[in-house]
N, C-alpha and C. Protein backbone atom coordinates (compact mmCIF):
# COMPACT_ATOMS: atom_id res chain seq x y z
N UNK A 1 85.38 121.53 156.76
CA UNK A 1 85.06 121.61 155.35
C UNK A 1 86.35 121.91 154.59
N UNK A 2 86.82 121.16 153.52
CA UNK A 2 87.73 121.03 152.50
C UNK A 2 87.09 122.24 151.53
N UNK A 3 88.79 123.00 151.37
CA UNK A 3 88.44 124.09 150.48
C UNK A 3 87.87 123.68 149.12
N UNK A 4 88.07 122.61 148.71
CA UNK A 4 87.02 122.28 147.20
C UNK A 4 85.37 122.40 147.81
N UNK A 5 85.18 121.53 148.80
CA UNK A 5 84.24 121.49 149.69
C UNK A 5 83.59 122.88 149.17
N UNK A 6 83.81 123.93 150.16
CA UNK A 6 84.06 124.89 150.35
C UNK A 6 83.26 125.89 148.81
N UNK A 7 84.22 125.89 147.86
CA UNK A 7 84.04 126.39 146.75
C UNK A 7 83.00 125.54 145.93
N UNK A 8 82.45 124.33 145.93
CA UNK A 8 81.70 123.77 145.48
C UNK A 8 80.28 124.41 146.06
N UNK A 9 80.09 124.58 147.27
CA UNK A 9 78.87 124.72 148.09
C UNK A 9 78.75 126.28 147.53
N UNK A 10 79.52 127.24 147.44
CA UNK A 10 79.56 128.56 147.05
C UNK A 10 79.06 128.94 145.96
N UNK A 11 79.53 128.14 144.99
CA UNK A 11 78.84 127.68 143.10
C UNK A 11 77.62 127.61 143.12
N UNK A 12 77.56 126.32 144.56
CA UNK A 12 75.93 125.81 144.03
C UNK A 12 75.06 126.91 144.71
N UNK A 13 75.57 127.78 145.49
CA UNK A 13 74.53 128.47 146.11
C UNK A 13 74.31 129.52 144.78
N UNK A 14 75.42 130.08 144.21
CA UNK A 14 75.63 131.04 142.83
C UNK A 14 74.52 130.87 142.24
N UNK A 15 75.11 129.45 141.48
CA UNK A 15 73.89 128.96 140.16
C UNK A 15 72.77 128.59 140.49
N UNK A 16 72.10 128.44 142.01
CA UNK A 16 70.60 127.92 142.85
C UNK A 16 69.66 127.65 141.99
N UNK A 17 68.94 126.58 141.18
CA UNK A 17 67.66 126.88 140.88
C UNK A 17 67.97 127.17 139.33
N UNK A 18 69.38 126.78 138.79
CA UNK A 18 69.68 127.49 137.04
C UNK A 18 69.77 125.97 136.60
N UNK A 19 69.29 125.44 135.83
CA UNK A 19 69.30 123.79 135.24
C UNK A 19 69.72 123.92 133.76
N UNK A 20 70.38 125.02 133.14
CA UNK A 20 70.71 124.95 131.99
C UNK A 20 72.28 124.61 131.51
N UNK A 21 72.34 124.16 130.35
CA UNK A 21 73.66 123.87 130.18
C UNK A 21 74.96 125.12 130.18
N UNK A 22 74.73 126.06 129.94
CA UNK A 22 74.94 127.11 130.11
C UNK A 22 75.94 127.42 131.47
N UNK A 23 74.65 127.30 132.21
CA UNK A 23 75.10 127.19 133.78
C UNK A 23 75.92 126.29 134.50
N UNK A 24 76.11 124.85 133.73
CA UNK A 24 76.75 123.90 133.87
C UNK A 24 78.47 124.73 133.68
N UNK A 25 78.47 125.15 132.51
CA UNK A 25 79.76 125.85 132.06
C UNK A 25 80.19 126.96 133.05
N UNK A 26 79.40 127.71 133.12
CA UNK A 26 79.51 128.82 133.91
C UNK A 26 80.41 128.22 135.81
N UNK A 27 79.19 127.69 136.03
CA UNK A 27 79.66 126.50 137.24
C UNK A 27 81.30 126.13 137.25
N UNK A 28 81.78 125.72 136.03
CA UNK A 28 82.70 125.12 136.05
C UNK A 28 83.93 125.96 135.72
N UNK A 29 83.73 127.19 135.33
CA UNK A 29 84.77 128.12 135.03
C UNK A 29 84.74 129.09 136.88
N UNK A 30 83.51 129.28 137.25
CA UNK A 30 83.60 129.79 138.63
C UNK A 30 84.59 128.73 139.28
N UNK A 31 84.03 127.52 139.43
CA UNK A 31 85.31 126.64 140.36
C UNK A 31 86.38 126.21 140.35
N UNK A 32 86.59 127.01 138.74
CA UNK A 32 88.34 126.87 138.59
C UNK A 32 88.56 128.24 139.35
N UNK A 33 88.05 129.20 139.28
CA UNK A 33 88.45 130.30 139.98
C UNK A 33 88.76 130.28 141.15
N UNK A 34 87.44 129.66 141.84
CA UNK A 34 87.59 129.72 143.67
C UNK A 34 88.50 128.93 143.97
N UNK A 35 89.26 127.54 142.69
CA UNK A 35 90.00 126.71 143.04
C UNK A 35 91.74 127.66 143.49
N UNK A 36 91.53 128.88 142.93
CA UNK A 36 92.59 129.54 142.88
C UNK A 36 92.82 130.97 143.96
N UNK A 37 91.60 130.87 144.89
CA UNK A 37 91.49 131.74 146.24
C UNK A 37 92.14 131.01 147.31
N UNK A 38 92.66 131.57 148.34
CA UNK A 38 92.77 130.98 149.41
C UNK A 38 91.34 130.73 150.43
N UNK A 39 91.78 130.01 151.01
CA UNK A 39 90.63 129.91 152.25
C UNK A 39 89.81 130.59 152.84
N UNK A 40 90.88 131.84 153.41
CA UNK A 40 90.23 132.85 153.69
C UNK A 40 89.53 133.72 152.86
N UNK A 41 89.93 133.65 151.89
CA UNK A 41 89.32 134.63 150.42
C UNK A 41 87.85 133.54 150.67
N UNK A 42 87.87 132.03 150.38
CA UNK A 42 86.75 131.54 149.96
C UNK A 42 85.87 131.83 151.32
N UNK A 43 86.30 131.88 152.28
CA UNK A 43 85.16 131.82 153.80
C UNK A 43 84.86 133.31 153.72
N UNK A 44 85.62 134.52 153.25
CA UNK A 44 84.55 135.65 152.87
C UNK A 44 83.24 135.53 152.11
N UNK A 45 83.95 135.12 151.09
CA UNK A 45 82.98 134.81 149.77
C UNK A 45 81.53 134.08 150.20
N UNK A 46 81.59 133.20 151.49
CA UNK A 46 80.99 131.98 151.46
C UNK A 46 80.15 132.64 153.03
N UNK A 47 80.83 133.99 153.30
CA UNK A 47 79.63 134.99 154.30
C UNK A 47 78.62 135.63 153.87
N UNK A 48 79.24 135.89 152.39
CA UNK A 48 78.63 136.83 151.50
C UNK A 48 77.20 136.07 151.15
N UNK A 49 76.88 134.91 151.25
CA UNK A 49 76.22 134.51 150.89
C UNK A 49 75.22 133.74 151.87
N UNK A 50 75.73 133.81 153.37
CA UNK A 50 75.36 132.89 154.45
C UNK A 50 75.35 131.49 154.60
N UNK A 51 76.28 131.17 154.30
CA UNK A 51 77.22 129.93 154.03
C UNK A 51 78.06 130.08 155.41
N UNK A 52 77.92 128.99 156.31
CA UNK A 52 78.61 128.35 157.24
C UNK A 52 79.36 127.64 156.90
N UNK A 53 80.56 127.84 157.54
CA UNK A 53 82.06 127.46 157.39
C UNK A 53 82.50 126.29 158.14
């Protein structure tokens, strides 16, 4: 899994189940963030949530 990969699947687990535009934004300011973690930062993040790596 590609770290965009990675940080994309993390978002969508975030925003799960939110269909508002709102959330669209929100979405997209989180994945500039995770765009700016390393790997290892994102595969914590992505335990935290039970997200397989």
């Amino acid at each position: 899994m590609t770290k965009e990969q990675l940080a994309l699947k993390i978002a969508g687990e975030i925003f799960k189940g939110r269909g508002k535009l709102e959330t669209f934004y929100a979405l997209q300011c989180i994945r500039s963030y995770f765009s700016e973690l390393s790997v290892d930062d994102l595969e914590d993040i992505a335990g935290q949530y039970g997200i397989d790596t």
